[in-house]
Protein backbone atom coordinates (compact mmCIF):
# COMPACT_ATOMS: atom_id res chain seq x y z
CA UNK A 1 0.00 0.00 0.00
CA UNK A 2 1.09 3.43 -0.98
CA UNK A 3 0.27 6.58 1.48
CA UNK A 4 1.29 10.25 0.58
CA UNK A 5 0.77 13.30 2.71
CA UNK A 6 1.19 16.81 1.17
CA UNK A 7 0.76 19.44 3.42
CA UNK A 8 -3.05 20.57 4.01
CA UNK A 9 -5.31 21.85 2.18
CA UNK A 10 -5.43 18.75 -0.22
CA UNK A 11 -4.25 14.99 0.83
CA UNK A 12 -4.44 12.29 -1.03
CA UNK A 13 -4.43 8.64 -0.08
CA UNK A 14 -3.69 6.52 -2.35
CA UNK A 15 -3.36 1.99 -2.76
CA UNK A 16 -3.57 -0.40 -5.08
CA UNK A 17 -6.08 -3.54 -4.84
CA UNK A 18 -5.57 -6.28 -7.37
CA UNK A 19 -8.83 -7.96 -6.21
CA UNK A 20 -10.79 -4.65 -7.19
CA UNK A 21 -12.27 -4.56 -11.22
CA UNK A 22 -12.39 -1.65 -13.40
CA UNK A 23 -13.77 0.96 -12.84
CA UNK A 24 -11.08 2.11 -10.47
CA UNK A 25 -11.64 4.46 -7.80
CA UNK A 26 -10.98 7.91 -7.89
CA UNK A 27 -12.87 10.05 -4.89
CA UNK A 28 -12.60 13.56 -3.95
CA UNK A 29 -14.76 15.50 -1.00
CA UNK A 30 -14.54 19.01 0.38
CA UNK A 31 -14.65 18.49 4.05
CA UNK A 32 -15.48 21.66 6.70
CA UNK A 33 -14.81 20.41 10.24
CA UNK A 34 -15.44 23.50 11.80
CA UNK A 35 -14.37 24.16 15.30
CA UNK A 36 -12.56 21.46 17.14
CA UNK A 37 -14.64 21.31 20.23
CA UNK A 38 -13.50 17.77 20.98
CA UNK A 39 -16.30 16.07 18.78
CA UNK A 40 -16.16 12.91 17.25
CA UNK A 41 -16.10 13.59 13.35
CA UNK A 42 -17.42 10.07 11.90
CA UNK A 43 -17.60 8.69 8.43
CA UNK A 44 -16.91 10.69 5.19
CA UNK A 45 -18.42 8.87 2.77
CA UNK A 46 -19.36 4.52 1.94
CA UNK A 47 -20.30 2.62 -1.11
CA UNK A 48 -22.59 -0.16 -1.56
CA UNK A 49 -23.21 -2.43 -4.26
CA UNK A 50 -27.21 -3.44 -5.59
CA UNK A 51 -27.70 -5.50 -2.71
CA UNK A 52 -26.70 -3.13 0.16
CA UNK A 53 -23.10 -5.08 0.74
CA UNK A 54 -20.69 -2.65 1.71
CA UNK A 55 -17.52 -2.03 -0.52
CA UNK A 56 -15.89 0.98 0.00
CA UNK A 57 -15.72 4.22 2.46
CA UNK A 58 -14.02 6.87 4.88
CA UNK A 59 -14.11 8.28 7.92
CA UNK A 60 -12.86 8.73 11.35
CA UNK A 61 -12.87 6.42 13.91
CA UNK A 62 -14.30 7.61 17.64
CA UNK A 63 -13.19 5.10 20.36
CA UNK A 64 -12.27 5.26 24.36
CA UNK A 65 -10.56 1.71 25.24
CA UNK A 66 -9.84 1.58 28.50
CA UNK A 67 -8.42 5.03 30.13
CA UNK A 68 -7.24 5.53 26.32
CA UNK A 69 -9.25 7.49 23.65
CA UNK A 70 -8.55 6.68 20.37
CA UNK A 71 -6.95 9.83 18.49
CA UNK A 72 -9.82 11.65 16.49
CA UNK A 73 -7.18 12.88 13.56
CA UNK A 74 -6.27 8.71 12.38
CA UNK A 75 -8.26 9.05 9.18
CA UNK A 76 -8.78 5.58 7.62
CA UNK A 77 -9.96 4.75 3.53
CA UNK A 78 -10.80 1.52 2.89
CA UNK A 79 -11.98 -0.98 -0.04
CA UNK A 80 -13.14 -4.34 0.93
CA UNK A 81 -11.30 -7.26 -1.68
CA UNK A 82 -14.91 -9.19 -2.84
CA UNK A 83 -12.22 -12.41 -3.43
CA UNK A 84 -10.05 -11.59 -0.54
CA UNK A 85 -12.46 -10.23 2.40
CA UNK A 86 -11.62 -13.26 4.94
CA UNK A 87 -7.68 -13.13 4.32
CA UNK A 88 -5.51 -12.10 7.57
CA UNK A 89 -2.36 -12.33 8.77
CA UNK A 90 -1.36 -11.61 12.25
CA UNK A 91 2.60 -11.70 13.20
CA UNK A 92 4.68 -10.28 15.95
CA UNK A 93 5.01 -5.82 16.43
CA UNK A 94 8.02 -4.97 18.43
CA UNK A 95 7.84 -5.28 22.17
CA UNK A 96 9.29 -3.68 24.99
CA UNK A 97 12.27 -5.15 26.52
CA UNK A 98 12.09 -7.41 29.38
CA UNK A 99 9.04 -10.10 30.61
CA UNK A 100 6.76 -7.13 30.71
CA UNK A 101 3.35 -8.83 31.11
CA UNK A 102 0.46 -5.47 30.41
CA UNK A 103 1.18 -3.31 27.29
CA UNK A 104 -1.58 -1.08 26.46
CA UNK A 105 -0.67 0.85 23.06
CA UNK A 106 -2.48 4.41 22.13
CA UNK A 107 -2.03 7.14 19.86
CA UNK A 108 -1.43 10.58 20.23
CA UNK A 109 -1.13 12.83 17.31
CA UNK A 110 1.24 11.14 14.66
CA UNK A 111 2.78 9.12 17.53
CA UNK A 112 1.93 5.63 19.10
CA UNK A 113 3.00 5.41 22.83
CA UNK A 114 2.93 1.88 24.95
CA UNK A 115 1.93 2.26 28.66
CA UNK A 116 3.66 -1.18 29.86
CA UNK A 117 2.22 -0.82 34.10
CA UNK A 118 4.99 -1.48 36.01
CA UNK A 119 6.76 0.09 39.30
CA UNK A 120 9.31 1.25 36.37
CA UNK A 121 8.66 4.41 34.18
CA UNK A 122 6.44 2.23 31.70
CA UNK A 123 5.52 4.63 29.13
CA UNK A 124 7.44 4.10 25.61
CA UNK A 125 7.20 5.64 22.47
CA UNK A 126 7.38 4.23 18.93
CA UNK A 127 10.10 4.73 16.68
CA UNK A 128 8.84 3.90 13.11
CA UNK A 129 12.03 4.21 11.53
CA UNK A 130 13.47 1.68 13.50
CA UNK A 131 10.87 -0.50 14.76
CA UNK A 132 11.42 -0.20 17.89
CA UNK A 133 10.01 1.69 21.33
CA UNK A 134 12.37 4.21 22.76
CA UNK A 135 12.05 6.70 26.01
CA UNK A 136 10.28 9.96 24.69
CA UNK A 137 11.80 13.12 25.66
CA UNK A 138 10.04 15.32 28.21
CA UNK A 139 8.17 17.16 26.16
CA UNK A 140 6.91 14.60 24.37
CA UNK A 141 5.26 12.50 27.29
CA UNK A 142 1.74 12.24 27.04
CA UNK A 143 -0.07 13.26 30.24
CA UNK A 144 -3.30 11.61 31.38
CA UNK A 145 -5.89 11.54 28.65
CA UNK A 146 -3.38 13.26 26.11
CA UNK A 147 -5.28 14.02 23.01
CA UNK A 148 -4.65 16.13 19.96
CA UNK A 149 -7.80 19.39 19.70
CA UNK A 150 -6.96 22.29 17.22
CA UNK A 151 -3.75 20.70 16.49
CA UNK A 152 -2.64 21.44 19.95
CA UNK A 153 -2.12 18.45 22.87
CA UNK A 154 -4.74 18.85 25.31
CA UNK A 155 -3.54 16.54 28.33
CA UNK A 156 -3.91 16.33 32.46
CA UNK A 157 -0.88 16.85 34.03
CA UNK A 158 0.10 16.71 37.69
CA UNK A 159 -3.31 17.09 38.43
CA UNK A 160 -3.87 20.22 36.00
CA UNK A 161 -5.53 20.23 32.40
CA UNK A 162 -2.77 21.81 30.36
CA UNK A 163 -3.26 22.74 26.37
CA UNK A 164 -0.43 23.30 24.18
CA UNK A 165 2.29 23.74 27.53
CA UNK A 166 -0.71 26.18 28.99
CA UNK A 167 -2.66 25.25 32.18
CA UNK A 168 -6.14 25.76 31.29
CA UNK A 169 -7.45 24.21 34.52
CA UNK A 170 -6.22 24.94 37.72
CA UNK A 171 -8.43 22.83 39.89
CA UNK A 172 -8.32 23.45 43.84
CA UNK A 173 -6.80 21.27 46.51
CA UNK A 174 -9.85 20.05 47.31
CA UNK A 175 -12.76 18.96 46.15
CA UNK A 176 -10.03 16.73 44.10
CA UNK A 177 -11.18 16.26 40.29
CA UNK A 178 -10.28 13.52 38.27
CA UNK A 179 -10.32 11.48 35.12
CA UNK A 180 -10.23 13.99 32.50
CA UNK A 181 -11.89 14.07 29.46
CA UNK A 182 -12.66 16.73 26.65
CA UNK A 183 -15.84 16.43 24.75
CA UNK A 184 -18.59 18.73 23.09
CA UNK A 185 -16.90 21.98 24.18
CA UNK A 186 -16.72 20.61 27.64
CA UNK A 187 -13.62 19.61 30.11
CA UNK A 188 -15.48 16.49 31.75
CA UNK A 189 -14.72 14.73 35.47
CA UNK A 190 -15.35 12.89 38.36
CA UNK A 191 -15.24 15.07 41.06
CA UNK A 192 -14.86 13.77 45.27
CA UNK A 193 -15.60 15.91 47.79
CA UNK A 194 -15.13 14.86 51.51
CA UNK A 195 -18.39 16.04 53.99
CA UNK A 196 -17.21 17.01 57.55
CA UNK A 197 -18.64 13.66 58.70
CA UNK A 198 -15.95 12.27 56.49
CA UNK A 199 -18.32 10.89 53.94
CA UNK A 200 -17.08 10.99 50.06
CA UNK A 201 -19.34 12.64 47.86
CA UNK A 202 -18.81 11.41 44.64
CA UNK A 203 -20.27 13.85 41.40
CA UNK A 204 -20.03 14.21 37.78
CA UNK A 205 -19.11 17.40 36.57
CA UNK A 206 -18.41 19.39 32.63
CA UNK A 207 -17.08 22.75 32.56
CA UNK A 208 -17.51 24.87 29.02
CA UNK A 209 -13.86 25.19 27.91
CA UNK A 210 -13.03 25.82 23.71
CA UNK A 211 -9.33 26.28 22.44
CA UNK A 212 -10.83 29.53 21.48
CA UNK A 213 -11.57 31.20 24.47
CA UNK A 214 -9.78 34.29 25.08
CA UNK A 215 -8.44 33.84 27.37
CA UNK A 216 -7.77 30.23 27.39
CA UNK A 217 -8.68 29.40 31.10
CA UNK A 218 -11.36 27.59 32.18
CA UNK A 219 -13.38 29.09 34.24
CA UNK A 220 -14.74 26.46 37.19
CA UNK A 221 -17.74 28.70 38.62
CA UNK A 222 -19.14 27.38 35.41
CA UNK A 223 -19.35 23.93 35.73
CA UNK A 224 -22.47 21.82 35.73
CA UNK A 225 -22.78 18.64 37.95
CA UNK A 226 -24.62 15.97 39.47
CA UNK A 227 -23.91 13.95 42.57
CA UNK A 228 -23.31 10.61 42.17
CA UNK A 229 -24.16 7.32 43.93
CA UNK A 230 -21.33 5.51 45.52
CA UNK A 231 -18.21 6.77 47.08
CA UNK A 232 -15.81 4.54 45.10
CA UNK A 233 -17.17 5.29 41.61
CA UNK A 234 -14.85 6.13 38.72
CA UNK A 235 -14.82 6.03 35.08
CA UNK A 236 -13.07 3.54 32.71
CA UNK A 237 -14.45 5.07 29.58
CA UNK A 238 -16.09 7.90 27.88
CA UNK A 239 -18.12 8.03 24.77
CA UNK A 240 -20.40 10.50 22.52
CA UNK A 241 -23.44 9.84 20.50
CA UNK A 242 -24.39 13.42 18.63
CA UNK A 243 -24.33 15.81 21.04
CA UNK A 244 -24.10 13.81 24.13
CA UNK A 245 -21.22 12.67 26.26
CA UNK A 246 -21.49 9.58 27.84
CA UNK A 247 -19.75 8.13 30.74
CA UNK A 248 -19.80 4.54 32.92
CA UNK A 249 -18.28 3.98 36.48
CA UNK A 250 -16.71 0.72 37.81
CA UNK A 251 -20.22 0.28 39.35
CA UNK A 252 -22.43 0.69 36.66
CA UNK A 253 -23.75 4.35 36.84
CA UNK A 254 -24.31 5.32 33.38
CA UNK A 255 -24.62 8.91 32.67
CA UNK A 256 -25.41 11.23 29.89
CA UNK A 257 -24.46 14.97 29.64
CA UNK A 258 -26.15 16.91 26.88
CA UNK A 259 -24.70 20.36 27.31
CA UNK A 260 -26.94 21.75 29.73
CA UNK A 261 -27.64 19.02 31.90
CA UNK A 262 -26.93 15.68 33.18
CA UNK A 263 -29.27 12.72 33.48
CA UNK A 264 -29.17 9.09 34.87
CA UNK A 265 -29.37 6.23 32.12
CA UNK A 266 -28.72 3.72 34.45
CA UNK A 267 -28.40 3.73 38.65
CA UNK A 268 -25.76 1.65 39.74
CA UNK A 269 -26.49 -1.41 42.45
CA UNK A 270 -24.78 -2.07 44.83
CA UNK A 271 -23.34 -5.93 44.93
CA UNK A 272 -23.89 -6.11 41.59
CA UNK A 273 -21.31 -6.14 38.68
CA UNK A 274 -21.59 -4.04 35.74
CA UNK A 275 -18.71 -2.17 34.25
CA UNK A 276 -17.95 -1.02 30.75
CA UNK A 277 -14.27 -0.64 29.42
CA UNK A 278 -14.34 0.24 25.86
CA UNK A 279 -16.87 3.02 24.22
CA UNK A 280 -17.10 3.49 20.41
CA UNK A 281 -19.57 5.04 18.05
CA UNK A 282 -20.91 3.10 15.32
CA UNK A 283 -23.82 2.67 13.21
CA UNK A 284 -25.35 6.20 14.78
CA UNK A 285 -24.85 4.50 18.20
CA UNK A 286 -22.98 3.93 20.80
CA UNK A 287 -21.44 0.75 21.62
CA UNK A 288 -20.35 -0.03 25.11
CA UNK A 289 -18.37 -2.70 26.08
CA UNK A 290 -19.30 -4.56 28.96
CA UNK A 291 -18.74 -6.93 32.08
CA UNK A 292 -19.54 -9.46 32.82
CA UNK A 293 -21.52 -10.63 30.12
CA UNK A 294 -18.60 -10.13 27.43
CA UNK A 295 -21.52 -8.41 24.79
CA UNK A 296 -21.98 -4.73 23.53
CA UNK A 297 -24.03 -2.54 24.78
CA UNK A 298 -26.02 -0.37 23.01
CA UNK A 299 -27.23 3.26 23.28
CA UNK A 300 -29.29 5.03 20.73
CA UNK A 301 -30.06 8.01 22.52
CA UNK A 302 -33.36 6.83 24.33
CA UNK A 303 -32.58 3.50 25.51
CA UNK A 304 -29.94 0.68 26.75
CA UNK A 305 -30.20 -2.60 25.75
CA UNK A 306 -28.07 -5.33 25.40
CA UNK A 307 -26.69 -6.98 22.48
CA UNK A 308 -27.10 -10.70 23.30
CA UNK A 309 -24.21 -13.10 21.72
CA UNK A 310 -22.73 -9.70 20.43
CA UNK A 311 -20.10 -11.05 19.79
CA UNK A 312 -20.71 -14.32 21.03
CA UNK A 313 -19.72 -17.26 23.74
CA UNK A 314 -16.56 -19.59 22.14
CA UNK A 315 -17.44 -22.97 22.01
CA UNK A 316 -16.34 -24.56 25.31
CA UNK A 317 -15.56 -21.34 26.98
CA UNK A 318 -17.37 -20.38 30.45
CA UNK A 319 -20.22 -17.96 29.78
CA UNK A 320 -19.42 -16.10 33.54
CA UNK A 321 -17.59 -13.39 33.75
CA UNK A 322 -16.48 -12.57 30.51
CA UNK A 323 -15.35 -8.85 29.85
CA UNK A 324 -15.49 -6.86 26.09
CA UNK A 325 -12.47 -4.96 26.70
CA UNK A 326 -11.53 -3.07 23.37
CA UNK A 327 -12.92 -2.41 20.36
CA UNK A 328 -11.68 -0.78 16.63
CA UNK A 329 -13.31 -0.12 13.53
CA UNK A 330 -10.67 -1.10 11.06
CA UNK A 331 -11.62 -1.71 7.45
CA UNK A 332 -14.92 -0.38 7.80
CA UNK A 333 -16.24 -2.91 9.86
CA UNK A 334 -16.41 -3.32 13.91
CA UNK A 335 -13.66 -5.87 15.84
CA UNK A 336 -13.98 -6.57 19.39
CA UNK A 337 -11.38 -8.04 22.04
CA UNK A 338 -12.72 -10.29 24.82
CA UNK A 339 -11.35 -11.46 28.34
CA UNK A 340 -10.74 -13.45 29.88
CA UNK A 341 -9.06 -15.71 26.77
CA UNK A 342 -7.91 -12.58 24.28
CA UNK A 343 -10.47 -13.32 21.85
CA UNK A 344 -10.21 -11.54 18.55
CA UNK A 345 -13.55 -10.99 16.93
CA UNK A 346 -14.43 -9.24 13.59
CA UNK A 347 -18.63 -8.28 12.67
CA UNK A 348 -19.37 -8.96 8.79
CA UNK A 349 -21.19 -5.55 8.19
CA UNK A 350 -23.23 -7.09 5.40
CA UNK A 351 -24.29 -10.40 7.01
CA UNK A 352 -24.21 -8.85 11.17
CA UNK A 353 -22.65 -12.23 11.74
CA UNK A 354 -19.28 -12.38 14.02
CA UNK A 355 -16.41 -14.21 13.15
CA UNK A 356 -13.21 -15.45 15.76
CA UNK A 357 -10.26 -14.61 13.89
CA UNK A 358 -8.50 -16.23 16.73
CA UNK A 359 -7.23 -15.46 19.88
CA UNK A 360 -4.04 -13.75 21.15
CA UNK A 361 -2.45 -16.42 22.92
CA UNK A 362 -2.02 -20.27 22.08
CA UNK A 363 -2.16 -21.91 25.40
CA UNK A 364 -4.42 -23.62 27.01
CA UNK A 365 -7.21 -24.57 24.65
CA UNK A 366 -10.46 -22.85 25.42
CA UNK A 367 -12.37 -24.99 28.32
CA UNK A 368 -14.95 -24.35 30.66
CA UNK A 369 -13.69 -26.53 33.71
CA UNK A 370 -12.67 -23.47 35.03
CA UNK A 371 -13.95 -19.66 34.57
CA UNK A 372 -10.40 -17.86 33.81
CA UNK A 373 -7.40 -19.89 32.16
CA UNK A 374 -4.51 -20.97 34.11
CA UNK A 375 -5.95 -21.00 37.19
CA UNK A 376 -4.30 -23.88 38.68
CA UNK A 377 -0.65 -22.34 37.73
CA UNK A 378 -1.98 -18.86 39.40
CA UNK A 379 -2.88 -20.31 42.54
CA UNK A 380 0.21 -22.39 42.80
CA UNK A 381 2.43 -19.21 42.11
CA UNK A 382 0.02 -17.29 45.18
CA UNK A 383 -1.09 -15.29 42.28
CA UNK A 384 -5.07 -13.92 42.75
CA UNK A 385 -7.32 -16.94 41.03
CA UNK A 386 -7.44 -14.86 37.74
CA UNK A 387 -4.40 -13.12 37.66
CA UNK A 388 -3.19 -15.39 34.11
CA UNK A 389 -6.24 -14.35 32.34
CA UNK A 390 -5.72 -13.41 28.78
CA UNK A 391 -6.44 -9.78 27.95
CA UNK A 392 -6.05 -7.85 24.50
CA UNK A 393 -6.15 -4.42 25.66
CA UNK A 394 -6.02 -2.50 22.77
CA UNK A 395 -6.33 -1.48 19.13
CA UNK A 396 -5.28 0.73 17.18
CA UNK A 397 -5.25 1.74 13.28
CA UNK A 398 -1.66 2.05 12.15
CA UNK A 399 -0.87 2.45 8.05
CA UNK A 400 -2.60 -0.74 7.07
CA UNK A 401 -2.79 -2.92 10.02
CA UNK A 402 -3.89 -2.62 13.73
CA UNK A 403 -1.67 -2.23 17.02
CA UNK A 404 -2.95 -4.23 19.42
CA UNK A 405 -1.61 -4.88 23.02
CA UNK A 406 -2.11 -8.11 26.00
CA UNK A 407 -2.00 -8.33 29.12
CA UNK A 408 -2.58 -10.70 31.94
CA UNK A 409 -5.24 -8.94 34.75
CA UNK A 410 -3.23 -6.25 35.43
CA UNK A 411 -0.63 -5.11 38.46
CA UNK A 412 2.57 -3.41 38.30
CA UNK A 413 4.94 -6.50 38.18
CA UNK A 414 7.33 -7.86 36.12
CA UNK A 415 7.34 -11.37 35.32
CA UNK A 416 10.07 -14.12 36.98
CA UNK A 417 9.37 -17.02 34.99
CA UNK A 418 10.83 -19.05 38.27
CA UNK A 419 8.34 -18.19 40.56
CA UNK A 420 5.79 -19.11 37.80
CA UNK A 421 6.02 -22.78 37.59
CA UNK A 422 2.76 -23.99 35.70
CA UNK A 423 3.35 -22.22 32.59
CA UNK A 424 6.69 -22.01 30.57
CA UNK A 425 8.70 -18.78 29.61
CA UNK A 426 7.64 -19.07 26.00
CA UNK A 427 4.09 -19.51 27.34
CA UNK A 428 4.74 -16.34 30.21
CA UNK A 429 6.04 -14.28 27.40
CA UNK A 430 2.91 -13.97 25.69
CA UNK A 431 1.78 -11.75 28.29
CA UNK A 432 2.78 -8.66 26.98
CA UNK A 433 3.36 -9.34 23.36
CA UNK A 434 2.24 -6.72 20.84
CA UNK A 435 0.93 -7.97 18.04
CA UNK A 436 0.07 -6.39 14.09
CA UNK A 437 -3.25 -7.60 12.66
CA UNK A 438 -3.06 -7.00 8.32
CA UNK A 439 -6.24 -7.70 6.60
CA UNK A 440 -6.31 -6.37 2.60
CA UNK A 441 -7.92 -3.11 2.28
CA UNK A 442 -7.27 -0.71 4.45
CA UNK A 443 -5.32 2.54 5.44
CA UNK A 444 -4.81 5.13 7.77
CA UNK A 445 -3.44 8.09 7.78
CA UNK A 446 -2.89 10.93 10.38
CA UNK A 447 -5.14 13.69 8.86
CA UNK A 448 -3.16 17.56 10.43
CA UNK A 449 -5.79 19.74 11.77
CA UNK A 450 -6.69 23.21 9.32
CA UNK A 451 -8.78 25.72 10.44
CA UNK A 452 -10.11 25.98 6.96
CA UNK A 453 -12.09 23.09 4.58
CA UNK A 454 -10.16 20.38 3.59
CA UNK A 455 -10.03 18.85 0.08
CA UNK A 456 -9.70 14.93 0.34
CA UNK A 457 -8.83 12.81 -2.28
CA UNK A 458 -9.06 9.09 -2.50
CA UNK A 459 -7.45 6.88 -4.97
CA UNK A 460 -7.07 3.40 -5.94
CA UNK A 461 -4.47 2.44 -8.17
C-alpha cells in the first residue's frame, strides 16, 4: 500500500487492490470540520453495491478503550477485496524489553505510545524508523488523557488540564477532580468531595472550555454537575453519540451529559457487577463494552439494551464473567477483544454475523472446567485466582494494520518465569506481546488539523 501526505489543504491517499475490477476508484470530498470542540467527526463517505453489501468508504474512527481514547485525527480509507475479504495475517510488532506482562498501546497525534504498568517508568514511544520503542523526551510525554484538539495536545498533568504547555485548569486542593476528558466543548470529570462527617461525595461534573476562548482558562464557577451514587465510583471510559457525552463507572452508573444538563441512564447497584471498558460510536450508536456478560451494549439516545451473543460465547468457553475490553473499527467494519481468553472478533457488516479470527495467545485450549485460564498455575504461584487471564487491551489503526496490546489482569509486576512454575517462559512471554493484525484493504493516515475546509482525495491504483 502506498500513502502520501502533502501538506493541508489537499491529501491524497492513495493503494492499489488487485482484487478490485475496473472501474477504479478515484474520490474527492470538500470536508469543513469547523471548530474542534473535541467532537467525534465520523464517516466521510461509503459505497454499496445493488444488494446493500458494503464495498468501499471513509471516515474517522471515535473510540475510548480503556483510560485511552482513540486519536480523532487517524483518518482511515478503505476498499473491501470481494475475493479476498476473509484473508488475515497476524505476526509479531516490536515489544518492549524485558518479561513485561500489560502493554496497552495508544495514539497521540502522529505518535503511538505503549503504557507497559509497572513500578518502572512504563511509558514508551514508537520509533517507526526503526521498529522499535524508545524513552520519549520530556516534552513529548503524554499526560493523562493526552489528546490532539486544534492541532494542539490537550492533556492532564500533575493534576492540571494543560493545552499546548498552557494550564487551562487549575483545579483546587480540594474537592479533588479527576479522570479527565474533553468532549462537546466541555472539560469532563469525576469530582470527590469529603463532607465534615468524612463521607465521600462522589459527582459528575463538565465545565464549558473551547481552544478559542480568550483567554484560554477555564473558568470552574461554570461547571455543571450531578452527585453521584457511591463513594468509590470512577470512570473507565467515555463516549459521545451526537451531542451527548457519555460516561460509565466501575459500578455501573451510566450517565449522559447533553450540554446543559446531566441525566441518569442507568443507577448503579450495589453488589452487583456491571462495568464497561471500551466506548465506540458506530452505526449512529454507541457501543459499550461490557462486564460481565462479554456483549456490547447499546445506546441510541433513548434506551440501553443489550446486544445478546454480540459477539458471542466460544465454544467450550465459560459464559461467567467474561469482559469486552476493546474495540476498533478497522476496514470499515467493527472488531472486538474479549477477556478473559484474548479473543479476537471481527462483525461482517453485510451479514451482522461475528467471526473469531482467533485469539491472542495459544495456550491452554479454550475450556470451561474453570472460569479464567490458568488457574491452577496462578494459585500455585500465590497469584489472585485470575491473575493469568488473557487480555487484549487495545487497538489501534496504524498504516494498514492494527496495534494491538495483552495483558494478563493487570498489576505493576514484572514477570520471573521461576516463581511461575505452571506455565513455561515461552508460554509467560505472551503476556505482553504486541501484536500487528493486516487484513487487505485498508489505510490510515494521520489527517493535520486546518482551520479551513479540507479537500480529500481518494485513490485506488
Amino acid at each position: 500500500m502506498k500513502k502520501y501526505l502533502p501538506l493541508l489543504p489537499l491529501l491524497i491517499l492513495s493503494f492499489s487492490v488487485p482484487a478490485l475490477a475496473e472501474p477504479k476508484l478515484d474520490i474527492t470530498v470538500e470536508v469543513d470540520f469547523g471548530e474542534d470542540l473535541g467532537q467525534n467527526f465520523g464517516t466521510l463517505f461509503e459505497g454499496h453495491d445493488k444488494s446493500g453489501k458494503l464495498l468501499f468508504g471513509a471516515g474517522l474512527e471515535a473510540v475510548f478503550n480503556t483510560y485511552y481514547r482513540g486519536e480523532r485525527n487517524r483518518l482511515q480509507f478503505f476498499v473491501r477485496p470481494q475475493d479476498a475479504e476473509g484473508e488475515l495475517s497476524l505476526k509479531p510488532f516490536p515489544r518492549p524489553e524485558g518479561m513485561i506482562p500489560s502493554t496497552y498501546v495508544y495514539p497521540v497525534g502522529e505518535d503511538l505510545f505503549v503504557d507497559y504498568k509497572t513500578k518502572r517508568d512504563g511509558l514508551l514511544k514508537y520509533d517507526p524508523d526503526n521498529e522499535t520503542w524508545v524513552q520519549p523526551d520530556l516534552g513529548d510525554r503524554p499526560g493523562i488523557s493526552a489528546s490532539m484538539v486544534r492541532g494542539k495536545r490537550l492533556e492532564m498533568v500533575n493534576g492540571d488540564v494543560v493545552y499546548d504547555g498552557k494550564v487551562i485548569f487549575d483545579p483546587p486542593d480540594h474537592p479533588i477532580y479527576r479522570y479527565y476528558y474533553y468532549g462537546q466543548g466541555h472539560l469532563f470529570f469525576y469530582r470527590e468531595t469529603k463532607r465534615e462527617n468524612d463521607e465521600i461525595q462522589k459527582a459528575v461534573v463538565a465545565i464549558p472550555w473551547s481552544p478559542y476562548d480568550e483567554p484560554l482558562e477555564a473558568n470552574i464557577e461554570k461547571e455543571i454537575a450531578m452527585d453521584i451514587f457511591m463513594p468509590p465510583e470512577f470512570p473507565y471510559s467515555y463516549g459521545q453519540l451526537g451531542d451527548e457525552v457519555i460516561t460509565c463507572s466501575n459500578w455501573g452508573g451510566l450517565y449522559a451529559f447533553d450540554g446543559e444538563s446531566w441525566k441518569v441512564l442507568r443507577k448503579p447497584e450495589e453488589g452487583v457487577s456491571y462495568q464497561v471498558y471500551t466506548m465506540i460510536t458506530y452505526g449512529n450508536r454507541l457501543l459499550m463494552g461490557q462486564y460481565p456478560t462479554g456483549y456490547f451494549i447499546e445506546y441510541d439516545g433513548e434506551d440501553i439494551t443489550v446486544l445478546e451473543g454480540w459477539p458471542p460465547v466460544p465454544k467450550g468457553a465459560s459464559p461467567s464473567a467474561r469482559e469486552l475490553q476493546t474495540a476498533a473499527i478497522y476496514r470499515g467494519e467493527l472488531f472486538a477483544g474479549v477477556w478473559p481468553w484474548a479473543e479476537l472478533w471481527r462483525m461482517d457488516p453485510d451479514s451482522n454475523e461475528w467471526d473469531q479470527l482467533g485469539r491472542l495467545f495459544t495456550h491452554p485450549e479454550v475450556h470451561d472446567r474453570t472460569v479464567h485460564p490458568n488457574e491452577e498455575a496462578a494459585k500455585e504461584a500465590g497469584l489472585v485466582m485470575n491473575q493469568l487471564g488473557q487480555r487484549l487491551t487495545s487497538m489501534v489503526p496504524f498504516g494498514d494494520g492494527l496495534v494491538m496490546g495483552t495483558s494478563w489482569k493487570g498489576g505493576e509486576t514484572v514477570l520471573d518465569p521461576k516463581e511461575i512454575k505452571g506455565l513455561t517462559k515461552e508460554q509467560l512471554a505472551e503476556f505482553g506481546a504486541p501484536h500487528f493484525l493486516e487484513m487487505p484493504g485498508n489505510l490510515e493516515a494521520v489527517l493535520p488539523w486546518s482551520e479551513e475546509p479540507v479537500t480529500l482525495r481518494f485513490v485506488v491504483d
